[in-house]
Protein backbone atom coordinates (compact mmCIF):
# COMPACT_ATOMS: atom_id res chain seq x y z
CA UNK A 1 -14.65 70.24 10.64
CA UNK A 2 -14.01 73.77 11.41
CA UNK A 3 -15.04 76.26 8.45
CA UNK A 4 -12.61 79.24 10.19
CA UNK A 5 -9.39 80.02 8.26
CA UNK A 6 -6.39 82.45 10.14
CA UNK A 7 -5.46 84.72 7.62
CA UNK A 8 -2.39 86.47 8.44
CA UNK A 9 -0.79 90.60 6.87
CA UNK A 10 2.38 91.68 7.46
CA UNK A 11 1.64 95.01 9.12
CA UNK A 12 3.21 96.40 12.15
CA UNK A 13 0.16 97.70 13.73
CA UNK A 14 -3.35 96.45 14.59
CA UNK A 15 -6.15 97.56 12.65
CA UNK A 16 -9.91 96.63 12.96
CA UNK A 17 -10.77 98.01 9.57
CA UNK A 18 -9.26 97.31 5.85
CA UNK A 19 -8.88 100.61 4.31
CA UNK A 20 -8.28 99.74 0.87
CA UNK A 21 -7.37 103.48 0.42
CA UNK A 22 -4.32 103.42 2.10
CA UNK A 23 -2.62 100.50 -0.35
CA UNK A 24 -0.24 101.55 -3.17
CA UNK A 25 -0.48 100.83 -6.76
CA UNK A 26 2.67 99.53 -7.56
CA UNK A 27 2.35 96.44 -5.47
CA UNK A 28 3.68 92.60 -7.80
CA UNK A 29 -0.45 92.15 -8.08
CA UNK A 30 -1.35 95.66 -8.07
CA UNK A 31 -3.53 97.69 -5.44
CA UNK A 32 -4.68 95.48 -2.60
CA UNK A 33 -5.03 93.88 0.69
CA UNK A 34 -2.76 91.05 0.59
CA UNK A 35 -3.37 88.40 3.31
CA UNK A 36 -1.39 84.62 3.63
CA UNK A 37 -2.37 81.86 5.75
CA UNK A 38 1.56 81.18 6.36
CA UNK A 39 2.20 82.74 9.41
CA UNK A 40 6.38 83.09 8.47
CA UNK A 41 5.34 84.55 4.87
CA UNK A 42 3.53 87.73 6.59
CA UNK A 43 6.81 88.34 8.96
CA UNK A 44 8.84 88.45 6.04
């Protein structure tokens, strides 16, 4: 059993580091990082 999970974002651009600064506040959950593990949700 493999305890890795893909999490997926639905930037354009690579990043190595979350800056949280960067997010806006008027997001459906608020300020955040928001990751899927649907690969199809992030493209969208």
């Amino acid at each position: 059993m493999s305890d890795k999970i893909t999490l997926y974002h639905g930037s354009n651009c690579d990043f190595q580091v979350v800056e949280l600064s960067k997010s806006k506040d008027r997001r459906d959950f608020g300020k955040g990082f928001y990751l899927t593990t649907l690969q199809n949700q992030a493209k969208d």
